[in-house]
Protein backbone atom coordinates (compact mmCIF):
# COMPACT_ATOMS: atom_id res chain seq x y z
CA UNK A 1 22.50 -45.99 -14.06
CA UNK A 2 19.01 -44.80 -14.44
CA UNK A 3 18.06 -41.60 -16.95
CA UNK A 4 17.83 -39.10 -13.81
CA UNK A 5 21.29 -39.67 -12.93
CA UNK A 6 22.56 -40.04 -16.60
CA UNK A 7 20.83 -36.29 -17.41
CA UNK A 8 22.39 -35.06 -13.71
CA UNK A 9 25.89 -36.14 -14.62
CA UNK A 10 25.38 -34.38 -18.64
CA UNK A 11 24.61 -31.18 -16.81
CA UNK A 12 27.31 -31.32 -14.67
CA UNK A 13 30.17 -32.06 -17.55
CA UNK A 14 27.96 -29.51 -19.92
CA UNK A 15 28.08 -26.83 -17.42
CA UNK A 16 32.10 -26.94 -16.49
CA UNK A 17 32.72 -26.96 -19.95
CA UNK A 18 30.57 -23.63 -20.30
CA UNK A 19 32.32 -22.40 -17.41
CA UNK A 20 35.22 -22.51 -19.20
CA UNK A 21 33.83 -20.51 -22.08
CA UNK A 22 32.17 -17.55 -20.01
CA UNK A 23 36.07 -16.93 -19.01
CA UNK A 24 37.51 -16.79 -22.58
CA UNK A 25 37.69 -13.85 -24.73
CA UNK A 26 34.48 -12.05 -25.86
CA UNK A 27 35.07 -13.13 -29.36
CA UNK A 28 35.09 -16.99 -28.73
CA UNK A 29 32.24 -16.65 -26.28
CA UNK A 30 29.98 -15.16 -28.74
CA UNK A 31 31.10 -17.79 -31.72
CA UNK A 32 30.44 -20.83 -29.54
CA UNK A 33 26.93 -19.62 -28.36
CA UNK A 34 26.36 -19.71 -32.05
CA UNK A 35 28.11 -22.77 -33.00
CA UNK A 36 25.70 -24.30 -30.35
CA UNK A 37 22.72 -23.51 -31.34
CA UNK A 38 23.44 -24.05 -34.90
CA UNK A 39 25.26 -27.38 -34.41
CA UNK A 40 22.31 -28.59 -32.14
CA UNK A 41 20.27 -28.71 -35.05
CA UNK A 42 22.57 -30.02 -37.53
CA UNK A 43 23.12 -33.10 -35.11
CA UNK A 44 19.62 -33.73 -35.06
CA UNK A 45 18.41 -33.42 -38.42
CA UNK A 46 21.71 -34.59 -40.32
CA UNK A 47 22.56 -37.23 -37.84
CA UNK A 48 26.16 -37.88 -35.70
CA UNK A 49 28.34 -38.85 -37.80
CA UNK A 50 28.00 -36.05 -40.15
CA UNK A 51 27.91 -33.26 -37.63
CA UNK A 52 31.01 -34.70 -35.93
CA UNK A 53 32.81 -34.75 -39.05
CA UNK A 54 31.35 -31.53 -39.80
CA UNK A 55 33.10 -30.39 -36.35
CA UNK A 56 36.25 -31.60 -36.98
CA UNK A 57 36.80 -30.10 -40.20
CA UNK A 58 35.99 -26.71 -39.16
CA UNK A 59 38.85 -26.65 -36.20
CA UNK A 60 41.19 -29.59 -36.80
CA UNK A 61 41.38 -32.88 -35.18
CA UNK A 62 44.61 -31.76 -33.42
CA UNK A 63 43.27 -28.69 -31.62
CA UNK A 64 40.04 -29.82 -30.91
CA UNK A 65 41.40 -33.26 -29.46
CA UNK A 66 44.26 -30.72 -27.68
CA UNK A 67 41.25 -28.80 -25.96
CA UNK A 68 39.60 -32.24 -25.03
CA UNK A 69 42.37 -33.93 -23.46
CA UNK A 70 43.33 -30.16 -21.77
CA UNK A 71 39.46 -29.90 -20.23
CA UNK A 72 39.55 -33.93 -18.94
CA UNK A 73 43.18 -33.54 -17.69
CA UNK A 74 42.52 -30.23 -15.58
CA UNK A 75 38.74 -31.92 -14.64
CA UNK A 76 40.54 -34.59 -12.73
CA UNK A 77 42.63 -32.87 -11.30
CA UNK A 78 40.26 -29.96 -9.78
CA UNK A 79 42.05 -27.36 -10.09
CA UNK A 80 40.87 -24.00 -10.12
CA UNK A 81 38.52 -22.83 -13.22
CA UNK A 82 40.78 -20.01 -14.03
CA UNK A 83 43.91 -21.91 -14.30
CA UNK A 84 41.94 -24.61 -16.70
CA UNK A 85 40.77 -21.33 -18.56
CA UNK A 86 44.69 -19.98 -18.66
CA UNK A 87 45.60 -23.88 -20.10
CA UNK A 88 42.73 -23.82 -22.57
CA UNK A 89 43.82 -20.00 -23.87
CA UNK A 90 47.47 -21.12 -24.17
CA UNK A 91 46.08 -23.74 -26.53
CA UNK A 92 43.90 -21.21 -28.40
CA UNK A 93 46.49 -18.71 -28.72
CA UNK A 94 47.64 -19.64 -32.52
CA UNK A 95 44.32 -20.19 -33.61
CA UNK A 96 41.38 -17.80 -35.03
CA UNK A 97 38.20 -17.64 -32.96
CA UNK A 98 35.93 -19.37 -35.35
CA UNK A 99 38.20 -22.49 -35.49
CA UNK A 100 38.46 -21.62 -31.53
CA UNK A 101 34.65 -22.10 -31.36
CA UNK A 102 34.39 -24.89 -33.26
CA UNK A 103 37.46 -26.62 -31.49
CA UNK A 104 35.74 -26.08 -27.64
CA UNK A 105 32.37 -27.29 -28.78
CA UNK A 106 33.82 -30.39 -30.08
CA UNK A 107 35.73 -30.70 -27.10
CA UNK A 108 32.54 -29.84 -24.90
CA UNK A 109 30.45 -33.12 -26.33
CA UNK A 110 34.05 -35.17 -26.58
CA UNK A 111 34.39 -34.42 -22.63
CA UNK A 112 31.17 -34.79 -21.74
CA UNK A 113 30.70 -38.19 -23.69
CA UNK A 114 34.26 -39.63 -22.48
CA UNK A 115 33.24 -38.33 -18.80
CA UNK A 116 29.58 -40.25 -19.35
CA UNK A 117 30.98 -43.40 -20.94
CA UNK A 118 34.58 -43.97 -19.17
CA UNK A 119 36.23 -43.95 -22.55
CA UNK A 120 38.99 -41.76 -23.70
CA UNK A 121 38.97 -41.03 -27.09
CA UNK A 122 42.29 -40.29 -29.23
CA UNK A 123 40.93 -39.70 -32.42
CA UNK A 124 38.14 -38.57 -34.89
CA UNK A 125 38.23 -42.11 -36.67
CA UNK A 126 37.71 -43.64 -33.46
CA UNK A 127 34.87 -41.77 -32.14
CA UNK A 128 33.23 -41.32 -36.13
CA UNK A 129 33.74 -45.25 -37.05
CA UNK A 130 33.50 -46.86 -33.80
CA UNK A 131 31.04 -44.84 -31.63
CA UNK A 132 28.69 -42.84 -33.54
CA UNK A 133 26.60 -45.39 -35.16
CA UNK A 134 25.42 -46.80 -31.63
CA UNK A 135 22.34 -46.16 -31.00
CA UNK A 136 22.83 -44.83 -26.74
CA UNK A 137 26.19 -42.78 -28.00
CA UNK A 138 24.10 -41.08 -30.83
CA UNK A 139 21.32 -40.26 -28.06
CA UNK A 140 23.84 -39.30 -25.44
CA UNK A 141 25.25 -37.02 -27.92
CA UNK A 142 22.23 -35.38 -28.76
CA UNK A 143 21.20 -34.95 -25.06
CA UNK A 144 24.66 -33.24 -24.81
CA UNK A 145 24.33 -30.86 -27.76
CA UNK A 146 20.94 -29.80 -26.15
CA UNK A 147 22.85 -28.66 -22.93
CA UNK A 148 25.37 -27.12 -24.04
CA UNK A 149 22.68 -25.42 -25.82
CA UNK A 150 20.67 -24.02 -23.21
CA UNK A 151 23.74 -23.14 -21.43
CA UNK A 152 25.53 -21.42 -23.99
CA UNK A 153 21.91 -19.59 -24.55
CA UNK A 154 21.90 -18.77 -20.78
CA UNK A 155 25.32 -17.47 -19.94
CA UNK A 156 27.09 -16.66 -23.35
CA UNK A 157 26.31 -13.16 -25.40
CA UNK A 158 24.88 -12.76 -28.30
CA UNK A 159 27.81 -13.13 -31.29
């Protein structure tokens, strides 16, 4: 798959998953815009493996690998944006919105990486141990980050 294609298919995965977000409660939409931005840098200057980690911890491995599997389940199935929105809330509902916000970003480069590489991925140890230290993973994952940047940026207010 050449790089045109690769960066195509990123944009397409980065923008459902902001799709998702722009229908979510004003409060969530304004934390991920900044967990975006902010976690764009930290995966760039303080490398994968730490930022993923980093992600993790701030929202739980369970509901950020609950918002994950929710986003690919309702993706391949097509179903209408506001029903994968009403599935996403229902799994947001016993949360707070910063550990929302961290939970759907995670899920956002998750998604976007398991749409990219065929892979489903059940766990943080998995993706941490296994995948982060390759070298096209940790440049896919940036690539992601700087999507869902410039997305968040374009249709998410200011928190």
């Amino acid at each position: 798959m050449n790089t045109r294609s690769i960066e195509k298919e990123i944009m397409e995965y980065t923008s459902y998953c902001i799709n998702v977000v722009t229908k979510l409660r004003n409060e969530i939409k304004g934390k991920y815009r900044t967990r975006a931005r902010s976690l764009y840098e930290l995966i760039a200057y303080s490398g994968i493996p730490l930022s993923m980690a980093y992600i993790f911890a701030k929202s739980s491995e369970e509901l950020l690998l609950k918002c994950y599997e929710q986003l690919l389940k309702d993706y391949e199935k097509s179903i209408d944006i506001n029903e994968v929105v009403r599935n996403v809330e229902n799994i947001l509902r016993t949360s707070g919105d910063e550990e929302a916000s961290y939970a759907l970003y995670g899920a956002s480069i998750i998604f976007t990486l398991s749409k990219l590489t065929a892979k489903k991925f059940s766990s943080m140890d998995e993706l941490i141990l296994h995948y982060s230290f390759d070298r096209l993973t940790r440049k896919r994952i940036l690539e992601i980050a700087k999507w869902l940047k410039l997305f968040a940026e374009a249709k998410l207010p200011v928190g």
